[in-house]
Structures are given as structure tokens and as C-alpha cells.
C-alpha atoms as a PDB file:
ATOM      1  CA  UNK A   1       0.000   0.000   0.000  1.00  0.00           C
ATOM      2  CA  UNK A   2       1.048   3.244  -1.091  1.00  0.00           C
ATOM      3  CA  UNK A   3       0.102   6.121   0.818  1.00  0.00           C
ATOM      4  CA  UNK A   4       0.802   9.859  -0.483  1.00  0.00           C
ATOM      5  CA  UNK A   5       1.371  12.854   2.068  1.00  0.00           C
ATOM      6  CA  UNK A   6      -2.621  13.600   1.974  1.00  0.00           C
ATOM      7  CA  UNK A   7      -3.740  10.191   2.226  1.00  0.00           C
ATOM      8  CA  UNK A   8      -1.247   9.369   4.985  1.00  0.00           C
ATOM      9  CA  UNK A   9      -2.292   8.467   8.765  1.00  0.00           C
ATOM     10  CA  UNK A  10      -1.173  11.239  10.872  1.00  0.00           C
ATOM     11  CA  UNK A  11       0.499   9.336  13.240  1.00  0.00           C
ATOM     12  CA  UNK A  12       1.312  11.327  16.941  1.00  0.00           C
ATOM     13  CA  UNK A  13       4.605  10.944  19.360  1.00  0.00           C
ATOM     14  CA  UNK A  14       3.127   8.108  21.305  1.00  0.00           C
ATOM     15  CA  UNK A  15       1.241   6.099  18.969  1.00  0.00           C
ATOM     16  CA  UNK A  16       4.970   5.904  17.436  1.00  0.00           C
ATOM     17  CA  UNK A  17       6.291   3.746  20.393  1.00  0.00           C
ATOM     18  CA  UNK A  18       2.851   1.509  20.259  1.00  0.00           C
ATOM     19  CA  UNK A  19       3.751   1.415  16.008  1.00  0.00           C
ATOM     20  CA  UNK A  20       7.315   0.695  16.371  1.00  0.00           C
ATOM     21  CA  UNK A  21       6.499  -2.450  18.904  1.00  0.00           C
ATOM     22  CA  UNK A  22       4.245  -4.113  16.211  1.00  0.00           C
ATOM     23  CA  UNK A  23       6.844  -3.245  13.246  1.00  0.00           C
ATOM     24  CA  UNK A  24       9.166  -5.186  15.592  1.00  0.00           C
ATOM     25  CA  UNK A  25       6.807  -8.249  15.582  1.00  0.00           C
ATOM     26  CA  UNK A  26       4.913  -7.492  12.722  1.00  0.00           C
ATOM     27  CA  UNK A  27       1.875  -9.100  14.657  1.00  0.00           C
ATOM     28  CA  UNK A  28       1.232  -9.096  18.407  1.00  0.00           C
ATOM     29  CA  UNK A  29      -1.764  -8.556  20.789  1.00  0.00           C
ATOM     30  CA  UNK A  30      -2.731  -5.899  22.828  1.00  0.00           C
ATOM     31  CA  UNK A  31      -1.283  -7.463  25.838  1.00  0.00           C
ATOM     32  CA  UNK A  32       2.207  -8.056  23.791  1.00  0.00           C
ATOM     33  CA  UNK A  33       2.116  -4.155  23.933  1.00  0.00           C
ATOM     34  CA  UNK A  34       1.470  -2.963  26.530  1.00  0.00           C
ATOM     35  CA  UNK A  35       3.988  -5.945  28.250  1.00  0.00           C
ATOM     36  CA  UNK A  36       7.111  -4.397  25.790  1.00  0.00           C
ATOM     37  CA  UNK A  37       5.563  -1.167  26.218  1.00  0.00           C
ATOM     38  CA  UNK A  38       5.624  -1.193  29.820  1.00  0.00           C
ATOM     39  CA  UNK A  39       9.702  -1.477  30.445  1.00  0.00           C
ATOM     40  CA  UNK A  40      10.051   2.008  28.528  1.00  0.00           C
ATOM     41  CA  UNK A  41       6.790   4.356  29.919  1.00  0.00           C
ATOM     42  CA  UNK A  42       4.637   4.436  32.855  1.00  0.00           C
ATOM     43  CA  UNK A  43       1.799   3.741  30.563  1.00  0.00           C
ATOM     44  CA  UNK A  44      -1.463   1.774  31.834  1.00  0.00           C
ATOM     45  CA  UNK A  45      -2.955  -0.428  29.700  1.00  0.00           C
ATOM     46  CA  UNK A  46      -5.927   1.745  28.991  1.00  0.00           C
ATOM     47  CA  UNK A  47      -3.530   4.354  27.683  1.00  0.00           C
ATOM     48  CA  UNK A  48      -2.214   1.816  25.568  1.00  0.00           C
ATOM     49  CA  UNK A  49      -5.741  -0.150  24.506  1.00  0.00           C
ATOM     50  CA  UNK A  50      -6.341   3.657  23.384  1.00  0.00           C
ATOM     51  CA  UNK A  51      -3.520   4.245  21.562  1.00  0.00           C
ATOM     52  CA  UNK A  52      -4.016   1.128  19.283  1.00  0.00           C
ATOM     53  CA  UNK A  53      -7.484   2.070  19.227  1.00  0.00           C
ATOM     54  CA  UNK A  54      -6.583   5.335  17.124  1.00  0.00           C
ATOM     55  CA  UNK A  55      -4.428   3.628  15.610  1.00  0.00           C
ATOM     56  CA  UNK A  56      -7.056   1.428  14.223  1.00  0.00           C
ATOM     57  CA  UNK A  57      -9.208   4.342  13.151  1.00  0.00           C
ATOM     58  CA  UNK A  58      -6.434   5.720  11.221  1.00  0.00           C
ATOM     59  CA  UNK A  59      -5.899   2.958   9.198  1.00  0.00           C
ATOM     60  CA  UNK A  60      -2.488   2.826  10.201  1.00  0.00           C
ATOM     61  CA  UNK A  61      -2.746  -1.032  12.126  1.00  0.00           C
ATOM     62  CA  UNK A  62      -5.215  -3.789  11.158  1.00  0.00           C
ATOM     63  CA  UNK A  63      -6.583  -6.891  13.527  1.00  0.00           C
ATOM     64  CA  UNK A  64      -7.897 -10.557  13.029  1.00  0.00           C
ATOM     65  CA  UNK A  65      -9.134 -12.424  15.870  1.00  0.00           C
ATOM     66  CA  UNK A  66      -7.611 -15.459  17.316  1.00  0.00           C
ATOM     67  CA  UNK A  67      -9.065 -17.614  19.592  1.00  0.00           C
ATOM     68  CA  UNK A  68     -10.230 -15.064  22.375  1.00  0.00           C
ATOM     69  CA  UNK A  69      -7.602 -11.779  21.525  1.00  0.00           C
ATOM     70  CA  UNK A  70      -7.075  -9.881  18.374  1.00  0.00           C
ATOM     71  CA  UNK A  71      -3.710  -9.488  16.891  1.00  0.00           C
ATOM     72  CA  UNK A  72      -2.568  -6.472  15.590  1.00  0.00           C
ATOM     73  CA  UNK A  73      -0.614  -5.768  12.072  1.00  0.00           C
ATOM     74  CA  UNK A  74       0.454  -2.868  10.236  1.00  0.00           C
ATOM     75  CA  UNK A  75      -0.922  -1.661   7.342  1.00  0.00           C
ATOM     76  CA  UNK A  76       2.030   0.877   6.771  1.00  0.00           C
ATOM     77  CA  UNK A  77       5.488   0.441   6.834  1.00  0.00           C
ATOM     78  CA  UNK A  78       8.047   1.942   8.979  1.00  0.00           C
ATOM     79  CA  UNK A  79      10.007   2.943   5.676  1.00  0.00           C
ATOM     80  CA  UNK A  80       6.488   4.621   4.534  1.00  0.00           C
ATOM     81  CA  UNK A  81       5.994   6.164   7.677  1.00  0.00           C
ATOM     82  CA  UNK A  82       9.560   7.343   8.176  1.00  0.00           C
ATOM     83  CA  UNK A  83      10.141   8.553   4.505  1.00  0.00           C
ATOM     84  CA  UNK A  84       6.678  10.854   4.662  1.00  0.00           C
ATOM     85  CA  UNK A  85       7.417  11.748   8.317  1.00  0.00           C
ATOM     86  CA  UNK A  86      10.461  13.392   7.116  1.00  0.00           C
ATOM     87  CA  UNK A  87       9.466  14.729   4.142  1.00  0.00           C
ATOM     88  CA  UNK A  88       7.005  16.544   6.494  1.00  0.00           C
ATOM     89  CA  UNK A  89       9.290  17.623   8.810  1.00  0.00           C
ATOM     90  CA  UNK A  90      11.846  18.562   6.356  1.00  0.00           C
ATOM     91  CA  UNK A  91       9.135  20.623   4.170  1.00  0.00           C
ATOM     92  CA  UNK A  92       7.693  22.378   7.821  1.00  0.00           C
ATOM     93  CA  UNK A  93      11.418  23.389   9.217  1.00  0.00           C
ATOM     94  CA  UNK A  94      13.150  23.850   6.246  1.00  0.00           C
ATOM     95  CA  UNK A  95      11.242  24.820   3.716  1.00  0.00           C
ATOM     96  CA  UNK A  96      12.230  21.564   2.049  1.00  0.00           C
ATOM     97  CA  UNK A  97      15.944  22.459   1.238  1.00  0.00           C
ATOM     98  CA  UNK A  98      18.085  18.975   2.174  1.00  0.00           C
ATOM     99  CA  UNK A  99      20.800  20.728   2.234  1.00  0.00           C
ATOM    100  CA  UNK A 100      20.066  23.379   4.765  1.00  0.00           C
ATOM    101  CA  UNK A 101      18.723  20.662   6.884  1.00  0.00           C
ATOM    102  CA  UNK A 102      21.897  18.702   6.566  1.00  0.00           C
ATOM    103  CA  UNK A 103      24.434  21.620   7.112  1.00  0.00           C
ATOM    104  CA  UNK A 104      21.811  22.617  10.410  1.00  0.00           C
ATOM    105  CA  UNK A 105      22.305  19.161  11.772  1.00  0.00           C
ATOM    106  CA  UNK A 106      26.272  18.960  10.975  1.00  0.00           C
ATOM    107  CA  UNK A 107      26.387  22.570  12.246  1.00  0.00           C
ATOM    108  CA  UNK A 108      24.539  21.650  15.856  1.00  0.00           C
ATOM    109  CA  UNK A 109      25.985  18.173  16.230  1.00  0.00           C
ATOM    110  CA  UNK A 110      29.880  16.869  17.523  1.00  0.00           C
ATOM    111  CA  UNK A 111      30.119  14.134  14.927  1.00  0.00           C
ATOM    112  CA  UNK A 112      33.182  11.754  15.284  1.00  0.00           C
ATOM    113  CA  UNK A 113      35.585  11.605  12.195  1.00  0.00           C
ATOM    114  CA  UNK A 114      33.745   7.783  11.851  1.00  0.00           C
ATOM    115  CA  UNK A 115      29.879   9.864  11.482  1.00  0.00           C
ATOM    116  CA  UNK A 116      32.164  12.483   8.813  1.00  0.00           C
ATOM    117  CA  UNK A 117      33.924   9.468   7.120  1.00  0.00           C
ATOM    118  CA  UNK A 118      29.721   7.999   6.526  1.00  0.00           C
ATOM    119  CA  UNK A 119      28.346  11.017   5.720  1.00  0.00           C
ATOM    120  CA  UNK A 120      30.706  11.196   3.163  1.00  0.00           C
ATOM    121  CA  UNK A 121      30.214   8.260   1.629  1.00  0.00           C
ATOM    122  CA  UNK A 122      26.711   8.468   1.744  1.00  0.00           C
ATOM    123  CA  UNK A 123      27.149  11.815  -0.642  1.00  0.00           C
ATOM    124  CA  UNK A 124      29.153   9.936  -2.432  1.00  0.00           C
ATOM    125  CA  UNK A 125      27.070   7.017  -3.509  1.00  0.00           C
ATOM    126  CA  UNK A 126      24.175   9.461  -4.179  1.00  0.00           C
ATOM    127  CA  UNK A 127      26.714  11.263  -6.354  1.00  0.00           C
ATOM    128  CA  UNK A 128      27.730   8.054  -8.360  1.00  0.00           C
ATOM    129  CA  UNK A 129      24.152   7.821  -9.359  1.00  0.00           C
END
């Protein structure tokens, strides 16, 4: 499934860390959750069982019952969702110019001659194409 920037499921800060646990599995139950999701927030289930809930509204997961639970699936891809997530954030901040991003980000960060040496490359591969 192919999903453009208008069509895409607008997908908020903590439905992220509910999306990335059932990427990681790429099915699991609501109880799988909120058990993984539980070592990293203080999150009750009900937060969680509402976060999947909007979730399912938006299209973004999926379910199909087994035995007495439903599993959960994604119906997007973390690729999808990270390409148009910063495609959005690049076009909001800056104004959709990579390369103002990229010198903001060298600019800001200490990067170790190992992060330069990648970065490099990287530029350099997209170069050779």
C-alpha cells in the first residue's frame, strides 16, 4: 500500500512507540504491547488499549481475531511512515531544502571523524548515481 502525504495516517509521538512495537513483531496482541511497552513508559494499559485504538481508526494497524484476543498488524510500513514523516518535517522546518537541513544538523551536532567518514560516503554514492 502506497500512501501519499494527503492520504497518509497522521500518526502522533506516542502512537509511534505503540507502532514501532508491532513493526518489531509485525503481529502481536494488545497485551504483547502494553507488556514491551511497559519497560520504557509508565503507561497503563488503557492508555495503551487507546492508543491502538486510534491507531485502528487511522488505518495505520489492522486486527484478526484469534481464539479469544485480536492481533494487531500494520498496514504501513516503517520505511512509509519514516520517509513521509520526514518529508514533512523537512518541508515544515526547512522549507524543504536537504541541504540546509543537513548543514543545520552537521552545524549543531559533535560528529566523530567515523559519522564524517559515513556522511561522506553516503554523498558519495548518491553522487555516483
Amino acid at each position: 500500500m502506497v500512501y501519499y502525504m494527503s492520504e497518509y495516517p497522521n500518526i502522533a509521538d506516542a502512537e509511534w512507540l505503540v507502532m514501532k512495537v508491532i513493526w518489531a513483531h509485525s503481529e502481536c496482541s494488545a497485551n504483547q504491547i502494553i507488556q514491551e511497552l511497559s519497560g520504557t513508559t509508565e503507561w497503563k494499559p488503557k492508555t495503551v488499549k487507546s492508543l491502538i485504538s486510534r491507531l485502528l481508526k487511522k488505518k495505520a494497524i489492522c486486527f484478526k481475531e484469534d481464539k479469544r484476543a485480536y492481533i494487531y498488524y500494520p498496514l504501513v510500513t516503517e520505511e512509509e511512515c519514516i520517509r513521509v514523516e520526514s518529508q514533512s518535517f523537512l518541508n515544515r522546518v526547512f522549507g524543504g531544502e536537504v541541504n540546509t537541513a543537513i548543514a543545520k544538523f552537521i552545524e549543531d551536532k559533535n560528529m566523530s571523524k567515523q559519522q564524517i567518514d559515513e556522511l561522506r560516503k553516503m554523498l558519495d554514492d548518491k553522487d555516483e548515481r
